[in-house]
C-alpha atoms as a PDB file:
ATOM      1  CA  UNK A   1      10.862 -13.456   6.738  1.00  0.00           C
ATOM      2  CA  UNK A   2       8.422 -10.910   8.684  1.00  0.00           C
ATOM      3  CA  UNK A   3       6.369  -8.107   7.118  1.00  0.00           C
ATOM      4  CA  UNK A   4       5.568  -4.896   7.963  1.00  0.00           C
ATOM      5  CA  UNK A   5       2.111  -3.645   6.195  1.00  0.00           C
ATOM      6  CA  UNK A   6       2.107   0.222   5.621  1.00  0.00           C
ATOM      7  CA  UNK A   7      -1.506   0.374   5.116  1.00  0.00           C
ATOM      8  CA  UNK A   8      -2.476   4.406   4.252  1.00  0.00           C
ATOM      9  CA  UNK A   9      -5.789   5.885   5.170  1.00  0.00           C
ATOM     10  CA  UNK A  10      -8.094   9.113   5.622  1.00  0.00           C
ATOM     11  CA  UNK A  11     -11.386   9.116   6.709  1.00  0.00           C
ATOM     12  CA  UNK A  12     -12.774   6.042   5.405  1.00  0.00           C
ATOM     13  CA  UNK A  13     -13.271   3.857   8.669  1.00  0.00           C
ATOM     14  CA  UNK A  14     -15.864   1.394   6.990  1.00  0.00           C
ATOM     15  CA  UNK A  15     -13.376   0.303   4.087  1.00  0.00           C
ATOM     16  CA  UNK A  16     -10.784   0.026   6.402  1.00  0.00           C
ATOM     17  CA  UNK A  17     -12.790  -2.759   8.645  1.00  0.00           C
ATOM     18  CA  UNK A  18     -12.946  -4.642   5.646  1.00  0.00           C
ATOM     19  CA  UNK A  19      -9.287  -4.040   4.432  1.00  0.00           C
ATOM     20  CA  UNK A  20      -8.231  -5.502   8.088  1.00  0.00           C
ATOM     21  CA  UNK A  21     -10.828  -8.152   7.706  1.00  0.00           C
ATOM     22  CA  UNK A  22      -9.195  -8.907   4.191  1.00  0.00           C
ATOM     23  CA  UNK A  23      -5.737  -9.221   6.778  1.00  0.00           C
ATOM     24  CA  UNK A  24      -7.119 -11.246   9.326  1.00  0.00           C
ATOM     25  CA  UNK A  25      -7.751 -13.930   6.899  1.00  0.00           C
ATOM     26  CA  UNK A  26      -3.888 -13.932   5.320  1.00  0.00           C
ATOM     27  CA  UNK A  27      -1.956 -17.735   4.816  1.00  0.00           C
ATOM     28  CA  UNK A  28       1.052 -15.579   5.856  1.00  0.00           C
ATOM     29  CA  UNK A  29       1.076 -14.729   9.474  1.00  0.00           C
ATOM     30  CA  UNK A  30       4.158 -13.477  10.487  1.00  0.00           C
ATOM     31  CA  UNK A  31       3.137  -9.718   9.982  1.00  0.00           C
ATOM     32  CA  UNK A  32       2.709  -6.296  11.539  1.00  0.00           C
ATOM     33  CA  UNK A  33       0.579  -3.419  10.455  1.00  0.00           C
ATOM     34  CA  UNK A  34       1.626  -0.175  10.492  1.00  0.00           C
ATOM     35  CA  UNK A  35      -1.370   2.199   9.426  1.00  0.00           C
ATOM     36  CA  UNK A  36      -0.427   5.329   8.019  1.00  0.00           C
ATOM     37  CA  UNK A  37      -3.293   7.968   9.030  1.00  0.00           C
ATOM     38  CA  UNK A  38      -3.130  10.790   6.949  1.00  0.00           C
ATOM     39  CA  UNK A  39      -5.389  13.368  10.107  1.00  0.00           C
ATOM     40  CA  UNK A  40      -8.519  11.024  10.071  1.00  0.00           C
ATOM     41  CA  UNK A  41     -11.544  12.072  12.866  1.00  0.00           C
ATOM     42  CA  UNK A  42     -11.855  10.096  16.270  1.00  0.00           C
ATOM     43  CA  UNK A  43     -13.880   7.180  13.947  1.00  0.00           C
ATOM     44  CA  UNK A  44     -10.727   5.621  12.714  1.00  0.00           C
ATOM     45  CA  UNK A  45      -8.718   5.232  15.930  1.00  0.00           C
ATOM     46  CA  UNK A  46     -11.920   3.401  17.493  1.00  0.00           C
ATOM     47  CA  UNK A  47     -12.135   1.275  14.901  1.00  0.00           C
ATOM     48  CA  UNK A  48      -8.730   0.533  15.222  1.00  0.00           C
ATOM     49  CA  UNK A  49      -8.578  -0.381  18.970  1.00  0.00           C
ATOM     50  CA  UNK A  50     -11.929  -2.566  18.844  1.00  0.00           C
ATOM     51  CA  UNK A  51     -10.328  -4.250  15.743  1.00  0.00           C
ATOM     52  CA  UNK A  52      -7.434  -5.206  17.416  1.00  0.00           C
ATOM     53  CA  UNK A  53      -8.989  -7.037  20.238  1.00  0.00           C
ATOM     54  CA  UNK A  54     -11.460  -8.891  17.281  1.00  0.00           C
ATOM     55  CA  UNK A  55      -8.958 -10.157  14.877  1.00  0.00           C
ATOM     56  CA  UNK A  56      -5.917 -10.278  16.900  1.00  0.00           C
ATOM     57  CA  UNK A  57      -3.491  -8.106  13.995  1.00  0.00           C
ATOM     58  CA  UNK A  58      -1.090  -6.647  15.670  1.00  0.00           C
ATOM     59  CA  UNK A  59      -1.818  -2.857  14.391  1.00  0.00           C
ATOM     60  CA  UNK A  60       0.072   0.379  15.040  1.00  0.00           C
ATOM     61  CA  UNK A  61      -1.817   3.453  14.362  1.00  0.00           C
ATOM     62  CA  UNK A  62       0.380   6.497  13.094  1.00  0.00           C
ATOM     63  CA  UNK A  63      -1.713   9.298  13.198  1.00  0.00           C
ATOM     64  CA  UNK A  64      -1.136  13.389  12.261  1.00  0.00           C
ATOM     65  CA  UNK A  65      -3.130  16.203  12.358  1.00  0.00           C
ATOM     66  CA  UNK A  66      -5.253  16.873   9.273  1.00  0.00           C
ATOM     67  CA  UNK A  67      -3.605  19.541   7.540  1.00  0.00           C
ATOM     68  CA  UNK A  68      -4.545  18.759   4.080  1.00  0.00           C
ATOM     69  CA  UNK A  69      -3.486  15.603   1.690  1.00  0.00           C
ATOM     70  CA  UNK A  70       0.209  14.637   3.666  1.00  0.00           C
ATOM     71  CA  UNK A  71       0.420  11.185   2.909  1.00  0.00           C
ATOM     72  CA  UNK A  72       4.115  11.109   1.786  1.00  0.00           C
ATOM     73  CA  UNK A  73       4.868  12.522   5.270  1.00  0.00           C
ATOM     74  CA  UNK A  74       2.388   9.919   6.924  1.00  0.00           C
ATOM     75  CA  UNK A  75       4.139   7.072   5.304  1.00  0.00           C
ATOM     76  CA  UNK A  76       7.170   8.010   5.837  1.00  0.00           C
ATOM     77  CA  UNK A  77       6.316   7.874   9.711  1.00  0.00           C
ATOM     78  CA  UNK A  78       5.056   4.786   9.022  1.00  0.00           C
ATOM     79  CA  UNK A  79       7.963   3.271   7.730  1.00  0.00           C
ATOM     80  CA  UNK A  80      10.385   4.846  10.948  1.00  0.00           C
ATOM     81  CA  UNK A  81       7.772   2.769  13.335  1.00  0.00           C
ATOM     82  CA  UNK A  82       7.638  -1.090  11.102  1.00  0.00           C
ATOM     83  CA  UNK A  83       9.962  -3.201  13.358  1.00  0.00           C
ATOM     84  CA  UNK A  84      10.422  -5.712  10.160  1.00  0.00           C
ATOM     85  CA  UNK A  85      12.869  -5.943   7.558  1.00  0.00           C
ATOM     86  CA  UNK A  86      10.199  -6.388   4.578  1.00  0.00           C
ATOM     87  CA  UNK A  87       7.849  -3.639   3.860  1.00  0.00           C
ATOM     88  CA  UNK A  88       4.603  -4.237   2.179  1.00  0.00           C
ATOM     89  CA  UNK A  89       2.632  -0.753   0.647  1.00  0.00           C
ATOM     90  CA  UNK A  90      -1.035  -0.846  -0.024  1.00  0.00           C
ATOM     91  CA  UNK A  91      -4.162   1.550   0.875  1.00  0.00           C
ATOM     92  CA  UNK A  92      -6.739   1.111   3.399  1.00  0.00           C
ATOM     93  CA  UNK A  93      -9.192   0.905   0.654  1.00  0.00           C
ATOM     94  CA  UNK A  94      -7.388  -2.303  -0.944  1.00  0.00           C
ATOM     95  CA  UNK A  95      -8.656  -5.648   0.642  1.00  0.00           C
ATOM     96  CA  UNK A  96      -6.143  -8.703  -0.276  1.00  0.00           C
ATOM     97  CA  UNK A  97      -6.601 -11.789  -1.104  1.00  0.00           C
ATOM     98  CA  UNK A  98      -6.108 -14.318   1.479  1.00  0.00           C
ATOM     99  CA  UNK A  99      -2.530 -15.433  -0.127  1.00  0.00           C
ATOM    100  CA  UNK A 100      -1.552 -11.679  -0.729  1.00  0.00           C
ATOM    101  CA  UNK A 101       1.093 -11.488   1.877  1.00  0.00           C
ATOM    102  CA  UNK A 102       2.409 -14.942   1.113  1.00  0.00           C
ATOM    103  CA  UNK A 103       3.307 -14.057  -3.026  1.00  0.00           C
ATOM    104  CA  UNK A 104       4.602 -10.924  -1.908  1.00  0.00           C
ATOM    105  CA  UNK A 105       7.016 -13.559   0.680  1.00  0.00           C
ATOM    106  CA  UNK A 106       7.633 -15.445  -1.568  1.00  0.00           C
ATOM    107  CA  UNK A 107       8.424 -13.742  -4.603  1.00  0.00           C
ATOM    108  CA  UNK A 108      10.740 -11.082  -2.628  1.00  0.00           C
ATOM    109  CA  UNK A 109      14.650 -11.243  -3.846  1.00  0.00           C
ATOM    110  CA  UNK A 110      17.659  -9.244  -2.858  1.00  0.00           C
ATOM    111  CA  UNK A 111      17.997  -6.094  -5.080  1.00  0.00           C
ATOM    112  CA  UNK A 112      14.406  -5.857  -6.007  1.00  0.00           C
ATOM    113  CA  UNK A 113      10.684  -4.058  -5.219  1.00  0.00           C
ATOM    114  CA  UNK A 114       7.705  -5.739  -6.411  1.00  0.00           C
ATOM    115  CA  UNK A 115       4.633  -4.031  -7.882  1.00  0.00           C
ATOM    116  CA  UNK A 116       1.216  -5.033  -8.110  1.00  0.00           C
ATOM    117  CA  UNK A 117      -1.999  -3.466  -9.271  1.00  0.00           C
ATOM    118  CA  UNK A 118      -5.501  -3.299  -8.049  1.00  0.00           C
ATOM    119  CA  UNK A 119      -8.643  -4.637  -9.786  1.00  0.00           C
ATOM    120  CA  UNK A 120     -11.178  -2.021  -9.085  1.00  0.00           C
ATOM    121  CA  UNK A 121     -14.998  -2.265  -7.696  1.00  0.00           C
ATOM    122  CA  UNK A 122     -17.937  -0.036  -8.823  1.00  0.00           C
ATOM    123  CA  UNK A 123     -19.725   1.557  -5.443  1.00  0.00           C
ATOM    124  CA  UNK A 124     -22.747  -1.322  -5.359  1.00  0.00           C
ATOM    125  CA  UNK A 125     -20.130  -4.569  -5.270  1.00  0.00           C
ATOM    126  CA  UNK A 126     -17.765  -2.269  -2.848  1.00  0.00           C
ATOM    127  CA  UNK A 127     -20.719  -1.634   0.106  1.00  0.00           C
ATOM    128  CA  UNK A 128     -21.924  -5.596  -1.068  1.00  0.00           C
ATOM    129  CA  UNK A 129     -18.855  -7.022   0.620  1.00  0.00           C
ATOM    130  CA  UNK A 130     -19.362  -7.833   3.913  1.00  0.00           C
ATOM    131  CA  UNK A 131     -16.900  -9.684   6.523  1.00  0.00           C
ATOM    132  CA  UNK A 132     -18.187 -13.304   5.752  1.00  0.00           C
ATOM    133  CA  UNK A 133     -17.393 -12.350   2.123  1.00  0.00           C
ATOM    134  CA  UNK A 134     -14.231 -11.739   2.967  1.00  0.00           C
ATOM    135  CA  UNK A 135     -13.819 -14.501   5.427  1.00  0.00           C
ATOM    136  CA  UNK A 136     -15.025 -17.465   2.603  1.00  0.00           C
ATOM    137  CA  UNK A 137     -13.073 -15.556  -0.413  1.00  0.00           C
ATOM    138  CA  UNK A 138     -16.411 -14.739  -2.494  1.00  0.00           C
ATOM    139  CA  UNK A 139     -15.693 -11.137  -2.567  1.00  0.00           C
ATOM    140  CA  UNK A 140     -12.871 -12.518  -4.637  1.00  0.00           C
ATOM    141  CA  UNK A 141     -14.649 -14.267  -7.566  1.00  0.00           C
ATOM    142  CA  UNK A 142     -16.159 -13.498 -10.716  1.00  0.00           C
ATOM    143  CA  UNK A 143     -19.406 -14.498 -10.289  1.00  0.00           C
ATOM    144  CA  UNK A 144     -20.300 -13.233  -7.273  1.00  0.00           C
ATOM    145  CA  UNK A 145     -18.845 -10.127  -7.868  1.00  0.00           C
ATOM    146  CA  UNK A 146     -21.482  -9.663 -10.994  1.00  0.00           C
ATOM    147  CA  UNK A 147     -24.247 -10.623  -8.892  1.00  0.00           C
ATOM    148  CA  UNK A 148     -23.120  -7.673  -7.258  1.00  0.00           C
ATOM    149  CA  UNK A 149     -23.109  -5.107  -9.756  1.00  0.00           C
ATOM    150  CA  UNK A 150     -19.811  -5.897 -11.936  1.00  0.00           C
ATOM    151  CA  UNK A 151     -19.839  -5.279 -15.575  1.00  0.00           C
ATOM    152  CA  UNK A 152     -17.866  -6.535 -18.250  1.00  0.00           C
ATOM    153  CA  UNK A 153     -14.941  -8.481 -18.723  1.00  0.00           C
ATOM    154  CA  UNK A 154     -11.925  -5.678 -18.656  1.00  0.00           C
ATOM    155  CA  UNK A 155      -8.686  -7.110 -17.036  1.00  0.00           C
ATOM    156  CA  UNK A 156     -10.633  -9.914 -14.875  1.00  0.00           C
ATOM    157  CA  UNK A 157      -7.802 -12.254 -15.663  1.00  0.00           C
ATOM    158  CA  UNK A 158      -6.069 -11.278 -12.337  1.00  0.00           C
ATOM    159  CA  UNK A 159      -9.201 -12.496 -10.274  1.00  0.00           C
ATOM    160  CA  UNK A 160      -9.182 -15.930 -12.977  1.00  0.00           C
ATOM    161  CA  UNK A 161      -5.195 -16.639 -13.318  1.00  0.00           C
ATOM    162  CA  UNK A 162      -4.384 -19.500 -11.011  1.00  0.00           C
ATOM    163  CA  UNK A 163      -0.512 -19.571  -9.801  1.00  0.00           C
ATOM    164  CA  UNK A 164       1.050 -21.193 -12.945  1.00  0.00           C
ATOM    165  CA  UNK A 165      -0.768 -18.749 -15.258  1.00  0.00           C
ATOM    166  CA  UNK A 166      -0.214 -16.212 -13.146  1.00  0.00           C
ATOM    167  CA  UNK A 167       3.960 -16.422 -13.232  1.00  0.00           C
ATOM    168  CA  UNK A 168       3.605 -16.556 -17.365  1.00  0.00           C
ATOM    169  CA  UNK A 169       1.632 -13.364 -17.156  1.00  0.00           C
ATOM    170  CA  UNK A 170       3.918 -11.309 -15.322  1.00  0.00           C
ATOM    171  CA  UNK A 171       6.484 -12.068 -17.788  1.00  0.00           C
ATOM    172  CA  UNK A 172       4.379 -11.740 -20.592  1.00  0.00           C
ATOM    173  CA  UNK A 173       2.453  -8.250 -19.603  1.00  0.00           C
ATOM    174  CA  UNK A 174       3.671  -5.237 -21.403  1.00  0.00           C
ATOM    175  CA  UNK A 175       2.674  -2.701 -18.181  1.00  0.00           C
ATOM    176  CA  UNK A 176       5.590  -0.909 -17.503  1.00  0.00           C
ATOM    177  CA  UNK A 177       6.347  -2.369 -13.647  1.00  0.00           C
ATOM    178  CA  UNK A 178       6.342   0.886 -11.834  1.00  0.00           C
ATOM    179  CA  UNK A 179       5.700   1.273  -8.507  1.00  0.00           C
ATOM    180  CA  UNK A 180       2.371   1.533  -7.025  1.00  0.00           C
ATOM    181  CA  UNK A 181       1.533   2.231  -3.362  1.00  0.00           C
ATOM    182  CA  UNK A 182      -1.188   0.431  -3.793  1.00  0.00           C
ATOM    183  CA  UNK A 183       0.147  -3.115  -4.062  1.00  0.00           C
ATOM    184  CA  UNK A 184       4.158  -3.061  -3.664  1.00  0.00           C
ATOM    185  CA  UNK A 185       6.774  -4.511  -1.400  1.00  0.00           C
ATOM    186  CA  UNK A 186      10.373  -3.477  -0.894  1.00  0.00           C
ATOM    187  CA  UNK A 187      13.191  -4.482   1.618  1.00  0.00           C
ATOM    188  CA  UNK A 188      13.354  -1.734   4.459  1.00  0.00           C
ATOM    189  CA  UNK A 189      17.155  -0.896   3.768  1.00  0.00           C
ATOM    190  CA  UNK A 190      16.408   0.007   0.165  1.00  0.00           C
ATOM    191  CA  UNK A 191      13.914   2.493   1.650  1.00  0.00           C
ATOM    192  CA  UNK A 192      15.948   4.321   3.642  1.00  0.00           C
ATOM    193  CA  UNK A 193      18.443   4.119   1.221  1.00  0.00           C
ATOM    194  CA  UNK A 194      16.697   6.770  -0.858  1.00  0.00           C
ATOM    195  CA  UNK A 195      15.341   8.644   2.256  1.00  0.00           C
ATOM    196  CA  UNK A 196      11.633   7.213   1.381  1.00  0.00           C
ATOM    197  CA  UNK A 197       8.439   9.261  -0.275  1.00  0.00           C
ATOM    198  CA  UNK A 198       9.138  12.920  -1.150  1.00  0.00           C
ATOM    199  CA  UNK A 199       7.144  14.608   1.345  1.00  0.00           C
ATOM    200  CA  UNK A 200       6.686  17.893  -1.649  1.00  0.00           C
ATOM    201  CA  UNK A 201       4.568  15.618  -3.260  1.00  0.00           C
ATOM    202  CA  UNK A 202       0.612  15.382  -3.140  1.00  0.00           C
ATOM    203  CA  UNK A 203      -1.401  13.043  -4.751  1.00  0.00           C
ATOM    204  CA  UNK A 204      -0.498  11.704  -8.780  1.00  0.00           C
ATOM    205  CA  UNK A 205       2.142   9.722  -8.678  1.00  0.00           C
ATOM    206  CA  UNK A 206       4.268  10.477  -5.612  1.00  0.00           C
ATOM    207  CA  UNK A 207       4.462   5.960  -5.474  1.00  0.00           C
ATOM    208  CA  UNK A 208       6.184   6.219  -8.973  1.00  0.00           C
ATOM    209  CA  UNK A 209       8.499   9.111  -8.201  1.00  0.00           C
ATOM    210  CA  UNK A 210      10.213   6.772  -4.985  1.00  0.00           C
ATOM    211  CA  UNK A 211       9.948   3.958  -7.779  1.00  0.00           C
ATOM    212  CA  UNK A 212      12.100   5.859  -9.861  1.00  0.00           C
ATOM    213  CA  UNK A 213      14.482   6.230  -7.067  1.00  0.00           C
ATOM    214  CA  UNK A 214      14.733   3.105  -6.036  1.00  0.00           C
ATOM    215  CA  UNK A 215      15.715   1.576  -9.566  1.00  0.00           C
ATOM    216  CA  UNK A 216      18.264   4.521  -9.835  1.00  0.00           C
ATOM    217  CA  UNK A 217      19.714   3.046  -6.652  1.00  0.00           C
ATOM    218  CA  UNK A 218      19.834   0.134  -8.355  1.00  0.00           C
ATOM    219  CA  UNK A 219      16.895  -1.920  -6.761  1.00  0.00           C
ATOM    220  CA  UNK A 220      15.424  -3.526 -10.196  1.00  0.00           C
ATOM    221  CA  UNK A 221      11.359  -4.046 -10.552  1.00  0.00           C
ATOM    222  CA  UNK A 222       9.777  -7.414 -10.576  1.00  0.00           C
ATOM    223  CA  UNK A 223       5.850  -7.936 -11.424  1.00  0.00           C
ATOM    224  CA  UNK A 224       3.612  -9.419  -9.414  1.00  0.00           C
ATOM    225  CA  UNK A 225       0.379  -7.852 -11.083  1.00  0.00           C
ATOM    226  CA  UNK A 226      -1.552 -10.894 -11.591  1.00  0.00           C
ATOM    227  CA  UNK A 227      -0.759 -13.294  -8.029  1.00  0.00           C
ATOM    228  CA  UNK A 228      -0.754 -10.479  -5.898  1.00  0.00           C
ATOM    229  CA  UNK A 229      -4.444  -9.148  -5.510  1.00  0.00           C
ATOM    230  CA  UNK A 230      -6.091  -6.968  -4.107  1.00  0.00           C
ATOM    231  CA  UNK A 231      -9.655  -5.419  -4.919  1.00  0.00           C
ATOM    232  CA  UNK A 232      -9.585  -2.044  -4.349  1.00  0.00           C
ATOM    233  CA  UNK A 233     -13.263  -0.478  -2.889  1.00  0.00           C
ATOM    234  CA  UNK A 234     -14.522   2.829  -4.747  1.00  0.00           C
ATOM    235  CA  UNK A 235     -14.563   6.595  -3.510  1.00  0.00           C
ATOM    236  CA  UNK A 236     -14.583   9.800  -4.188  1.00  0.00           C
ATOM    237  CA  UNK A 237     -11.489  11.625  -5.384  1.00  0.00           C
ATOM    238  CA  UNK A 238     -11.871  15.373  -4.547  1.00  0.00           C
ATOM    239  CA  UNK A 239      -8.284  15.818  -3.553  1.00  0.00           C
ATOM    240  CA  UNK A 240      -7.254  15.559  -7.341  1.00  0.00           C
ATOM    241  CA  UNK A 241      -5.463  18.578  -8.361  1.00  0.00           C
ATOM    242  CA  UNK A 242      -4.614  18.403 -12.034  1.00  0.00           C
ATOM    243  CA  UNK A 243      -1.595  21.201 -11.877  1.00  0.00           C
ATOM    244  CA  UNK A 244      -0.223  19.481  -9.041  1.00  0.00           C
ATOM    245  CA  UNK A 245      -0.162  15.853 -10.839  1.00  0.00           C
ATOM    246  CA  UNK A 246       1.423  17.428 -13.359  1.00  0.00           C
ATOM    247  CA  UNK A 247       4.087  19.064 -11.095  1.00  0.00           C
ATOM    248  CA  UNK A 248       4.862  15.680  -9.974  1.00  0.00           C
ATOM    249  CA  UNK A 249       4.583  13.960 -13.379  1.00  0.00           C
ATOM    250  CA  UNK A 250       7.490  16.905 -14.638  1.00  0.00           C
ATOM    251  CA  UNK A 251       9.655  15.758 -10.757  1.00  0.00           C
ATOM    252  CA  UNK A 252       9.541  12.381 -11.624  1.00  0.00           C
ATOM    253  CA  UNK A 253      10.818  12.698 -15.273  1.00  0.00           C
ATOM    254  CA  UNK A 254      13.747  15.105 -14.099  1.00  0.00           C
ATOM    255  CA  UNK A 255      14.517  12.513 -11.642  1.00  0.00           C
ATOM    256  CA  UNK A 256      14.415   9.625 -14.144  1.00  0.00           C
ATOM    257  CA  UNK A 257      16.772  11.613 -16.584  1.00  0.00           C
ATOM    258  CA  UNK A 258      19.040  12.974 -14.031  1.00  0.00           C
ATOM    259  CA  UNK A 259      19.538   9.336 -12.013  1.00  0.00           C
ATOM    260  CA  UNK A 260      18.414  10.801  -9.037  1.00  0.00           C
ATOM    261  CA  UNK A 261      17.930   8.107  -5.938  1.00  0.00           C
ATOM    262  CA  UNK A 262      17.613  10.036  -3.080  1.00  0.00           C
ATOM    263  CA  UNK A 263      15.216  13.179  -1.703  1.00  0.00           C
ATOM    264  CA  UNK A 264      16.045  15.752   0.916  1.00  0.00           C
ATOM    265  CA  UNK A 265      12.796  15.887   1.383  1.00  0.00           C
ATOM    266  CA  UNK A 266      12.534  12.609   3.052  1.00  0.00           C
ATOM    267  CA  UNK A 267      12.561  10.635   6.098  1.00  0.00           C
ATOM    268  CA  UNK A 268      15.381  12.740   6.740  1.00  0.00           C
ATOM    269  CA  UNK A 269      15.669  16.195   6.188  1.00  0.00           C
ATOM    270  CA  UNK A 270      17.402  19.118   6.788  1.00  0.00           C
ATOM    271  CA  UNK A 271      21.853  19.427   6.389  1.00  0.00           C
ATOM    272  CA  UNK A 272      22.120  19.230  10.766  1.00  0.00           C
ATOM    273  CA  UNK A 273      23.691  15.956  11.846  1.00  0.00           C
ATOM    274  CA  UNK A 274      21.746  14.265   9.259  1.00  0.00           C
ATOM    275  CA  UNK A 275      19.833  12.123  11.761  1.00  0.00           C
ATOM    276  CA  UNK A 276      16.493  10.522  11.055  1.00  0.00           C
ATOM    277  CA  UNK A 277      13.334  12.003  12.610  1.00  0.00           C
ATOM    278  CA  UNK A 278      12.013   9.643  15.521  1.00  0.00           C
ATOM    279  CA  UNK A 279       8.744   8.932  16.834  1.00  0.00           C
ATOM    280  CA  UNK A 280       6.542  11.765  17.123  1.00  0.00           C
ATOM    281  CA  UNK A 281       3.067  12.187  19.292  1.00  0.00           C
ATOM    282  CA  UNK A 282       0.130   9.798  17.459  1.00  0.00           C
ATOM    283  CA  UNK A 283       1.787   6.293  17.642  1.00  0.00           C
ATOM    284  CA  UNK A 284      -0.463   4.024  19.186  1.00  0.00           C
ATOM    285  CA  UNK A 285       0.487   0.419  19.495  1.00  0.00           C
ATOM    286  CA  UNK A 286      -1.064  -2.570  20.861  1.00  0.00           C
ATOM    287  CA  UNK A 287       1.194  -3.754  24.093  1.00  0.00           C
ATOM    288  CA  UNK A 288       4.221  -6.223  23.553  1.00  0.00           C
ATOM    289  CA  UNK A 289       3.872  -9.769  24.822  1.00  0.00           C
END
């Protein structure tokens, strides 16, 4: 198997060095990523091209112009441009654990998406984490992690479950297994299948909208919420727009009720020849051996 990342960013060039340091330290190596840049300023691309020479990821940087919160459309650029057949989803504020890429390998089967969660950082223990954290796997336990500003003891089991305990959770958990963009995986056909994100949709859950697609086209969900992990790093939210969630909270349902798997508001669009948009101005990519 190979993997395509679609990693999504904006603006946020120093969590992204540690998300691709959190990559350059994967068990799994047989991997792409695709970064999804949602209009970010002249930082992000540097970052991108000094990173690639540093860690040796192959990275593709998908870039449009910043025209407000796009990321549907972004990914779904993304997505045309991953040369593999497995597509991993997670957010360039996520940093994985070094055998992140390898569950989501390994627990892939025919007919299915995965979905994963995040365990989330306060702001101290997210600027804390530096590249050697990454690179020895502290960043990724308990303790240090309170030495550097964690509190309490809410849903730490995904940083404590070892693989055995791990499997019996996922069957055991009660979480409804619905997609999230932050920590999913899918087979590249089933994406296209339903034409990808809804591009109408901004922020609050536009990932379990395409969910809800996929399992009406018959792709069934399978948990990997406590072996996949990721830490996600903490930010600001000011693109939250609580009419438009619930826009795409009332989309969703209709969707769900009415067994509707694909968008026209897709990858591809429009009622022409039906053909699928191709690469547009933005794609950078490192230089094929």
């Amino acid at each position: 198997m190979r993997i395509s990342v679609v990693l999504s960013t904006y603006n946020a060039p120093e969590w992204l060095e540690k998300v691709l340091r959190g990559y350059q330290q994967q068990r799994f190596r047989d991997f792409e990523i695709v970064i999804a840049d949602d209009g970010s300023d002249r930082r992000t691309r540097d970052l991108i091209d000094r990173l690639r020479g540093e860690t040796g990821l192959r990275l593709k940087h998908v870039w449009q112009t910043d025209q407000g919160f796009r990321k549907c459309r972004i990914l779904n650029r993304a997505i045309l441009q991953a040369d593999y057949e497995y597509l991993v989803f997670s957010d360039g504020d996520c940093i994985p654990r070094r055998d992140f890429l390898q569950v989501h390998a390994d627990e892939a089967r025919p007919g299915h998406y995965l979905s994963g969660s995040y365990f989330k950082l306060p702001m101290d223990t997210s600027r804390a984490i530096t590249a050697a954290d990454i690179a020895s796997g502290d960043c990724f336990r308990l303790e240090w992690l309170r030495r550097h500003g964690l509190r309490g003891w809410r849903k730490t089991a995904k940083l404590r479950a070892g693989p055995g305990l791990a499997r019996v959770l996922n069957r055991l958990t009660t979480t409804r297994c619905n997609l999230k963009g932050s920590n999913a995986s899918a087979w590249k056909q089933d994406v296209l299948a339903v034409n990808g994100f809804d591009e109408r949709m901004p922020w609050g859950g536009e990932d379990r909208e395409f969910g809800v697609r996929l399992r009406n086209h018959g792709i069934r969900p399978r948990h990997v919420r406590f072996n996949a992990i990721v830490i996600h790093l903490d930010h600001a939210r000011g693109y939250v727009d609580p009419d438009r969630v619930r826009a795409n909270r009332e989309l969703r349902q209709c969707n769900e009720r009415q067994g509707v798997s694909w968008t026209g508001h897709g990858i591809r669009q429009g009622s022409d020849d039906g053909a699928m948009r191709g690469p547009e101005p933005g794609v950078s990519t490192p230089a094929r051996k």
